[in-house]
Protein backbone atom coordinates (compact mmCIF):
# COMPACT_ATOMS: atom_id res chain seq x y z
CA UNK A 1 4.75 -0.20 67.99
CA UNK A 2 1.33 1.61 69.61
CA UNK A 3 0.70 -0.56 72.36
CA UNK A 4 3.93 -0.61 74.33
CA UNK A 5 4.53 2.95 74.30
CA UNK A 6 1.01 3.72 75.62
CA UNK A 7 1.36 1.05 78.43
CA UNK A 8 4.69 2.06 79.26
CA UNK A 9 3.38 5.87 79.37
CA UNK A 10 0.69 4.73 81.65
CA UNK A 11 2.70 2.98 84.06
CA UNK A 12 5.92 5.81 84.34
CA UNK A 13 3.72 8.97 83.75
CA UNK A 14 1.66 8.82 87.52
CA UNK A 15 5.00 8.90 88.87
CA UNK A 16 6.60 11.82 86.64
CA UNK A 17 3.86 13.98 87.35
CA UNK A 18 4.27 13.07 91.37
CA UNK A 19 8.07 14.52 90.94
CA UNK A 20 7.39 17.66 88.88
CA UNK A 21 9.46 16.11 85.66
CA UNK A 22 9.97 13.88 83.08
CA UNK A 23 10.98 13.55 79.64
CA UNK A 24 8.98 11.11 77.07
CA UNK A 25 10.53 10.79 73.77
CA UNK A 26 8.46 8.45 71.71
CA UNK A 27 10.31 6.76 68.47
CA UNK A 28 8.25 7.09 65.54
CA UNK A 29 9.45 7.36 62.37
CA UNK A 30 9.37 9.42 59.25
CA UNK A 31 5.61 7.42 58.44
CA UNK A 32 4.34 8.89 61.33
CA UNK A 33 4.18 12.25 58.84
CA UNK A 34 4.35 10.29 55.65
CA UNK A 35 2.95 7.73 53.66
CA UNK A 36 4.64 4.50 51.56
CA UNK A 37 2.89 2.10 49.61
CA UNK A 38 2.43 -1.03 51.03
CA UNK A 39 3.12 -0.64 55.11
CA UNK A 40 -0.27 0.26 56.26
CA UNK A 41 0.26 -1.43 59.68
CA UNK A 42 3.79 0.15 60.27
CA UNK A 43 2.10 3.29 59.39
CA UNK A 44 -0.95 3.21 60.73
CA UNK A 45 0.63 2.43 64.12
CA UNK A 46 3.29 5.24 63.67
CA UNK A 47 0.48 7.96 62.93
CA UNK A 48 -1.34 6.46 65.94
CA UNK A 49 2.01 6.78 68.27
CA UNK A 50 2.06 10.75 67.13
CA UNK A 51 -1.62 11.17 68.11
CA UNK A 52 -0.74 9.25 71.71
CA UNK A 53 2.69 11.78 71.66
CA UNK A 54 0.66 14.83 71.32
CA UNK A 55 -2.35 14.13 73.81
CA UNK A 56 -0.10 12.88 76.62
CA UNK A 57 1.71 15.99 75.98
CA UNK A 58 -1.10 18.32 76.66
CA UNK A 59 -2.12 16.63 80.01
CA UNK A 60 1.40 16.19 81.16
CA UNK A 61 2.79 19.43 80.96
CA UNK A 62 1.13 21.08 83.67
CA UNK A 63 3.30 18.44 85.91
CA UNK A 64 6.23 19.36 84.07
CA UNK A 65 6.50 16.84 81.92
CA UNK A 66 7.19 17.37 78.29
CA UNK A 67 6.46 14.40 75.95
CA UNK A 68 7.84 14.18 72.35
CA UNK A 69 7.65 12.05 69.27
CA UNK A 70 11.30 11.98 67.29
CA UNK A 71 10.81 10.74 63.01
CA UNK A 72 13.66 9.66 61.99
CA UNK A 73 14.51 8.72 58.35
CA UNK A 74 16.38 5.77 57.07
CA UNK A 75 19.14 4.66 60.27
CA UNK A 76 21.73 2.62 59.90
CA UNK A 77 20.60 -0.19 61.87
CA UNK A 78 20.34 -4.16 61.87
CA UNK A 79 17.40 -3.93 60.48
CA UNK A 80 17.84 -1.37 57.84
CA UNK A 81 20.89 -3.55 56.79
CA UNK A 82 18.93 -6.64 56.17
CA UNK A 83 15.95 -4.14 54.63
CA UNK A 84 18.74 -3.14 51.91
CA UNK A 85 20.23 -6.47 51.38
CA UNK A 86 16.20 -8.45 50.86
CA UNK A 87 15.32 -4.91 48.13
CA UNK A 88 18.69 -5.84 46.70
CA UNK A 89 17.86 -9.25 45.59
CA UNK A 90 14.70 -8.66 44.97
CA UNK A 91 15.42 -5.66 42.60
CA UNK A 92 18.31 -7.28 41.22
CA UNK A 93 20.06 -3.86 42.17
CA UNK A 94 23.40 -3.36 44.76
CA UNK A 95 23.47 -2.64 47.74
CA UNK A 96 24.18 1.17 47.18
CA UNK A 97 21.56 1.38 44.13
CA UNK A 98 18.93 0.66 46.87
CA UNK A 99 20.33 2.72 49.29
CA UNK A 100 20.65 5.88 46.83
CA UNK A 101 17.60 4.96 43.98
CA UNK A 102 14.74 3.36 46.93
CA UNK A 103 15.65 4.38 50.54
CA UNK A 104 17.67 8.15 49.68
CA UNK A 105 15.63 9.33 46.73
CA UNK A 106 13.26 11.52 48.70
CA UNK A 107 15.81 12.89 51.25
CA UNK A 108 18.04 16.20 50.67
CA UNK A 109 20.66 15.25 52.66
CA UNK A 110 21.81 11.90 50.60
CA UNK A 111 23.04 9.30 53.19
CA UNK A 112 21.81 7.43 55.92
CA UNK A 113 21.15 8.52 59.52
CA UNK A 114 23.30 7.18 62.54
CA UNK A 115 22.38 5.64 65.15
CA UNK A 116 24.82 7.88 67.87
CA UNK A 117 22.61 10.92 65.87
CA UNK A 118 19.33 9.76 66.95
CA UNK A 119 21.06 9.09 70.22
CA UNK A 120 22.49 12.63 70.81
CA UNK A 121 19.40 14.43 69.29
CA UNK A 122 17.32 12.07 72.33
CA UNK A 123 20.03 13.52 74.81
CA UNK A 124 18.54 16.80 73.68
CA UNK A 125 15.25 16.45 73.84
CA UNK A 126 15.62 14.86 77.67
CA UNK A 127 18.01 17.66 78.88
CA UNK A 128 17.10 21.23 80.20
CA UNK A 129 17.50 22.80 77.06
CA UNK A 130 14.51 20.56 75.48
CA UNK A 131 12.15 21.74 78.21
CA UNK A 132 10.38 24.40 76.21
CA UNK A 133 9.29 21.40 73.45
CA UNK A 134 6.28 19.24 73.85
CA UNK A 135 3.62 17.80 71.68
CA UNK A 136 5.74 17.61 68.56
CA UNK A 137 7.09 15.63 65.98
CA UNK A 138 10.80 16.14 65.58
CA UNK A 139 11.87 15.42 62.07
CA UNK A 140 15.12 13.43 61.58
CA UNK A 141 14.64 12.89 57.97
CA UNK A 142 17.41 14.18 55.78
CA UNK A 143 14.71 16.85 54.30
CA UNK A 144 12.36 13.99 53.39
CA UNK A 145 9.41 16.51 54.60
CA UNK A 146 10.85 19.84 53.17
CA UNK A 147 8.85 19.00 49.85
């Protein structure tokens, strides 16, 4: 989750800066901003993805570069589908009890994120209109962070 992102950053960036432009959008996650209890690794390495987002920002952006760290919330996903089905059984809860009581509760916005959401919001950050935003830490999270 750290170390691929910083070797792919250090193989692609030499030749963004050569050409004057390029778009990194690193995917984080809403604990890159926040902690849970018990996912210090996923954590620690998301924190440690927002600190490599924001120093390859700085030295990129004189070459035009712009480099950008996206923290999304819960996303309907694989993965987030088998993540609600193992808390259901082992909360003897449903499927939507998890989903609203565990994964929702902290979020304004009370449903999950798509993936075509994250996808367009990417499109975004990549296109001329995202130029004039580097170094940061775009939250996706539902207003997880707005408390």
């Amino acid at each position: 989750m750290l170390v691929a992102p910083f070797q792919l950053i250090r193989a692609l960036l030499p030749g963004m800066k050569q050409n004057g432009w390029g778009r990194i959008v690193n995917v984080a996650s809403i604990h890159a901003v926040v902690a849970s209890p018990f996912k210090s690794a996923y954590i620690s390495a998301k924190h440690g993805l927002l600190g490599l987002t924001r120093c390859v920002a700085l030295e990129a952006a004189p070459f035009g570069v712009t480099v950008n760290a996206i923290c999304p919330a819960y996303v309907r996903t694989p993965l987030v589908e088998k993540q609600i089905a193992d808390q259901a059984r082992e909360h003897g809860l449903t499927t939507e009890e998890v989903i609203q009581k565990i994964m929702l509760e902290p979020a304004a916005i009370k449903r999950l994120i798509e993936p075509s959401e994250v996808a367009d919001f990417v499109g975004f950050l990549c296109s001329d209109s995202g130029a004039i935003i580097t170094g940061s830490a775009q939250m996706l999270d539902l207003g997880w962070t707005a408390r």
